[in-house]
N, C-alpha and C. Protein backbone atom coordinates (compact mmCIF):
# COMPACT_ATOMS: atom_id res chain seq x y z
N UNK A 1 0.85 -1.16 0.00
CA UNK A 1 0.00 0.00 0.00
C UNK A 1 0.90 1.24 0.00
N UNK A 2 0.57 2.31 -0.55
CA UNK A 2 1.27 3.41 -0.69
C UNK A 2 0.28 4.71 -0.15
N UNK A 3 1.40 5.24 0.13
CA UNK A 3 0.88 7.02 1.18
C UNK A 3 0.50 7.76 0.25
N UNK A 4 -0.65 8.30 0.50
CA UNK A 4 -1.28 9.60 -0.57
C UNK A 4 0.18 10.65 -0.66
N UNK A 5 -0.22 11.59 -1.18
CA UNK A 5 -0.04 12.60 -1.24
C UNK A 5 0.22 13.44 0.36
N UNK A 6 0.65 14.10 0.94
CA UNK A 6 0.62 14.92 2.30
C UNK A 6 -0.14 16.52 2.15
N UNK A 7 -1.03 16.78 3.19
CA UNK A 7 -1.69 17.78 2.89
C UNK A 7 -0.74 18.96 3.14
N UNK A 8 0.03 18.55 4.38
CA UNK A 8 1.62 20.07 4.77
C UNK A 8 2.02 19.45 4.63
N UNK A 9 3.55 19.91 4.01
CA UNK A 9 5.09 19.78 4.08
C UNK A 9 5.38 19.32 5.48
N UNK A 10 6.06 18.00 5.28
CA UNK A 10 6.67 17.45 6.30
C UNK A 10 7.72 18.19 7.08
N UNK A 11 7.80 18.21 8.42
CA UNK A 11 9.01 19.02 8.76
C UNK A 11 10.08 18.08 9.15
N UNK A 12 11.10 18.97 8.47
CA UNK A 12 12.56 17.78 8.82
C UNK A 12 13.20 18.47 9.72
N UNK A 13 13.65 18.59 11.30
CA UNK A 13 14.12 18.90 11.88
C UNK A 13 15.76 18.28 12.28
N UNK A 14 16.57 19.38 11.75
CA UNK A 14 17.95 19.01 11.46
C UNK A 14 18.23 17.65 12.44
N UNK A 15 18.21 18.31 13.72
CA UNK A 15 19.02 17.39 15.02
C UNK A 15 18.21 15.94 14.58
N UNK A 16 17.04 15.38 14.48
CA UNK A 16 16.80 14.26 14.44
C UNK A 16 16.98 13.53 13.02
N UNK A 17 17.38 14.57 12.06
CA UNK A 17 18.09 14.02 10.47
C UNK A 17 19.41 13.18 10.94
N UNK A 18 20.50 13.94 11.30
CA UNK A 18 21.55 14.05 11.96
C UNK A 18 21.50 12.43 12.66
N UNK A 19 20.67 12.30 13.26
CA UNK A 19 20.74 10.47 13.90
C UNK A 19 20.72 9.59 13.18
N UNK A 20 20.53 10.34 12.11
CA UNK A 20 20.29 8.46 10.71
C UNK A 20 21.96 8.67 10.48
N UNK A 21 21.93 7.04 10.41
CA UNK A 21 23.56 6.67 9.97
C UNK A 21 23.70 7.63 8.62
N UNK A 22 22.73 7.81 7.70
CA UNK A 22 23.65 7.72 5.71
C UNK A 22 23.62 9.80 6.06
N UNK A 23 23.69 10.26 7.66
CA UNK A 23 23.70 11.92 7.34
C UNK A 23 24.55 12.27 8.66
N UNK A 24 25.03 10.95 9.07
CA UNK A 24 25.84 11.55 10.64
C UNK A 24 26.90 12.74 10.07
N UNK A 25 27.64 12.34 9.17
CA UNK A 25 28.89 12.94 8.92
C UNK A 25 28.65 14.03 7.89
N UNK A 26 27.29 14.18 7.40
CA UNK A 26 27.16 15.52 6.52
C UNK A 26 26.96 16.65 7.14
N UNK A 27 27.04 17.67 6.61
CA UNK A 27 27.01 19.14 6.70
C UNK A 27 25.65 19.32 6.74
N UNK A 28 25.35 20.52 6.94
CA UNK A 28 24.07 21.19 7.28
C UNK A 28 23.61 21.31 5.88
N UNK A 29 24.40 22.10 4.76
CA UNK A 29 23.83 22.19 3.60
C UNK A 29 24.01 20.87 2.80
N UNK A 30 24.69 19.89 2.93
CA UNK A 30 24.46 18.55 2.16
C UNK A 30 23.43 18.27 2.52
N UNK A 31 23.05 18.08 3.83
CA UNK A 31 21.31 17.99 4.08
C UNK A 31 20.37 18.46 3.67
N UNK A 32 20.57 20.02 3.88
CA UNK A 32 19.87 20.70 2.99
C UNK A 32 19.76 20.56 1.50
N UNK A 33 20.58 20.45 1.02
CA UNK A 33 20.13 20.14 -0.55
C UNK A 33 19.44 18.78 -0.90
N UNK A 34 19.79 17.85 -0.19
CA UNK A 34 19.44 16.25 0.02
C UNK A 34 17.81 16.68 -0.03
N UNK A 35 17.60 17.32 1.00
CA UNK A 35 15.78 17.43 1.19
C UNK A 35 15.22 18.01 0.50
N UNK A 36 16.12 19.31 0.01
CA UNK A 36 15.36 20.13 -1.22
C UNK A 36 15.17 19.30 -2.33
N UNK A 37 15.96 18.28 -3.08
CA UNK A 37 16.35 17.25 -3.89
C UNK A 37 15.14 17.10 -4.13
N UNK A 38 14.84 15.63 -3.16
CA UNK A 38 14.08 14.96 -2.44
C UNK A 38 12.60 14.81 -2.59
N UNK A 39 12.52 16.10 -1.43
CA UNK A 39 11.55 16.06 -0.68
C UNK A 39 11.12 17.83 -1.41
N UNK A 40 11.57 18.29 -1.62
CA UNK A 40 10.78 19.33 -2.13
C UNK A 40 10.64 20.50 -0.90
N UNK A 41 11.48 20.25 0.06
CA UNK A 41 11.09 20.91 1.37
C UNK A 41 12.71 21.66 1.79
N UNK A 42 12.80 23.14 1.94
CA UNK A 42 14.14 24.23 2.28
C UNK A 42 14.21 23.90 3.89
N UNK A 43 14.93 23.17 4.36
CA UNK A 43 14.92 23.13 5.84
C UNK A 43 15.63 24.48 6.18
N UNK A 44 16.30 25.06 6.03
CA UNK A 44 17.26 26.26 6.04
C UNK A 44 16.60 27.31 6.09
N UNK A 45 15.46 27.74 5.23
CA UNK A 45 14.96 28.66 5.67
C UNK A 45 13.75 28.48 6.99
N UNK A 46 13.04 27.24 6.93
CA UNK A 46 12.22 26.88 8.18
C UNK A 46 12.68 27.34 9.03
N UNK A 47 14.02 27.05 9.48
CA UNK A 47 14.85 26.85 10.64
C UNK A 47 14.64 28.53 11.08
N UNK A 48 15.11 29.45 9.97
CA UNK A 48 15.31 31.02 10.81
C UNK A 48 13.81 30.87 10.65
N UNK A 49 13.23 31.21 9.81
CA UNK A 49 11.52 31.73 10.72
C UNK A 49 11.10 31.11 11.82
N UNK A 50 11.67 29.73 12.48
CA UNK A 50 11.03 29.53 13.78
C UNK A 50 11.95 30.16 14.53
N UNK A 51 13.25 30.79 14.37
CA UNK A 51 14.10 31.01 15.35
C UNK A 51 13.68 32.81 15.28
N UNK A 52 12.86 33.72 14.37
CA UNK A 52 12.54 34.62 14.30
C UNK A 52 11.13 34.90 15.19
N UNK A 53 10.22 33.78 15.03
CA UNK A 53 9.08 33.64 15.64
C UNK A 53 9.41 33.24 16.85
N UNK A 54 10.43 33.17 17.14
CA UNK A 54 10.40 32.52 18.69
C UNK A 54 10.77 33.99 19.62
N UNK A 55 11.90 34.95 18.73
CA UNK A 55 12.37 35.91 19.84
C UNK A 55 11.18 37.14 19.47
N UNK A 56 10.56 37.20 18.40
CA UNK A 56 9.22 38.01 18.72
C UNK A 56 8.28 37.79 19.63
N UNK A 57 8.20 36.67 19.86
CA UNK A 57 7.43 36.17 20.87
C UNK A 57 7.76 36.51 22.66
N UNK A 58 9.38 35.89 22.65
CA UNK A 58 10.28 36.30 23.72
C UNK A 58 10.09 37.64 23.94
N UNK A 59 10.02 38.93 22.93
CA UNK A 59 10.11 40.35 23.25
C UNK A 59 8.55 40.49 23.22
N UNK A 60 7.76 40.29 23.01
CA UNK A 60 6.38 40.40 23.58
C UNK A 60 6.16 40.15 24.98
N UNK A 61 6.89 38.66 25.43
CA UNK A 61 6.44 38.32 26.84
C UNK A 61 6.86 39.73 27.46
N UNK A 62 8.05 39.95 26.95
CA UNK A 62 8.88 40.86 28.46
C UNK A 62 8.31 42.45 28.07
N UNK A 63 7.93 42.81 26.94
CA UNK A 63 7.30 43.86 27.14
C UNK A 63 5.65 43.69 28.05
N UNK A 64 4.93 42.35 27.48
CA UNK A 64 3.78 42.86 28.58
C UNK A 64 4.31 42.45 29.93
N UNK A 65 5.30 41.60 29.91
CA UNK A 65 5.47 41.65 31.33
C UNK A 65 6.08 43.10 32.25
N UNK A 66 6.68 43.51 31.48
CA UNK A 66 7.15 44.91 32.00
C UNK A 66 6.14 45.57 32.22
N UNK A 67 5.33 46.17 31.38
CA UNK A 67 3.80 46.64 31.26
C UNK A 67 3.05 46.24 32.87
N UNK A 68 3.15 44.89 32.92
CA UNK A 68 2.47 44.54 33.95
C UNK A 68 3.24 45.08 35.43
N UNK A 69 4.42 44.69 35.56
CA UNK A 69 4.85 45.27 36.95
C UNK A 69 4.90 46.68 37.10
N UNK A 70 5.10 47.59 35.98
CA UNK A 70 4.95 48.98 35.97
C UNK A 70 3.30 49.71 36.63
N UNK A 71 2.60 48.77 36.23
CA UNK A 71 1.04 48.84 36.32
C UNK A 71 0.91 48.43 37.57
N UNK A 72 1.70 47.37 38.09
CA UNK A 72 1.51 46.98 39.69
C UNK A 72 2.44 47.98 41.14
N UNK A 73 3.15 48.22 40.03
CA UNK A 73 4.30 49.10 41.26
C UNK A 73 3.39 50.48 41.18
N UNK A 74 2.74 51.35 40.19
CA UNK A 74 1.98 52.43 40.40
C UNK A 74 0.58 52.21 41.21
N UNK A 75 0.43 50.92 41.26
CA UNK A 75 -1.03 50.67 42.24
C UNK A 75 -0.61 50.57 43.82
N UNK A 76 0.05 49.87 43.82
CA UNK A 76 1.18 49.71 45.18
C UNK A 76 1.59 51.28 45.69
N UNK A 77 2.26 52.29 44.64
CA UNK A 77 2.26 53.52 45.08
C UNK A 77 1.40 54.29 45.94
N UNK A 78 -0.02 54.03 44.64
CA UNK A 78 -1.21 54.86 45.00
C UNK A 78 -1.93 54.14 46.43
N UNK A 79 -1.73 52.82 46.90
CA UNK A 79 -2.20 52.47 48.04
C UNK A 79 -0.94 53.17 49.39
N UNK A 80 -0.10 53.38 48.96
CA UNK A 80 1.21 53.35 50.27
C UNK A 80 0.67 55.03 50.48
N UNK A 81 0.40 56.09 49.26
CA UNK A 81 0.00 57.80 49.51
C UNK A 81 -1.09 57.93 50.45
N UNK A 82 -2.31 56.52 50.20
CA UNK A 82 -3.17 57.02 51.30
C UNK A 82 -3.27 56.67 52.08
């Protein structure tokens, strides 16, 4: 029996490529081209948009988190004046 078609692009995540014996000793871009080959799939660029989506995310937390203690230390103020 054979696999349809895939509705998303499979994700190939380097580090667990890297464990198959026939890619221990390749490079990042021999891999990369291997999958582009292949599979039809740029692991190389995947890789920075999750590593882009991750520190937008990171600078969101710490701005609302900043937001938030700024908002708590002026309530704390306004209780200590009266």
């Amino acid at each position: 029996m054979k696999r349809g078609k895939d509705l998303k692009p499979r994700n190939f995540p380097l580090h667990t490529i890297k464990n198959l014996p026939q890619f221990r000793n390749k490079s990042h871009e021999e891999i990369r081209q291997y999958i582009l080959e292949k599979k039809g799939v740029d692991i190389g660029s995947n890789f920075r948009w999750n590593n882009t989506l991750m520190w937008i995310l990171v600078a969101l937390v710490a701005v609302a988190g900043g937001i938030g203690m700024i908002k708590w230390w002026q309530q704390r103020q306004m209780k200590n004046e009266m």
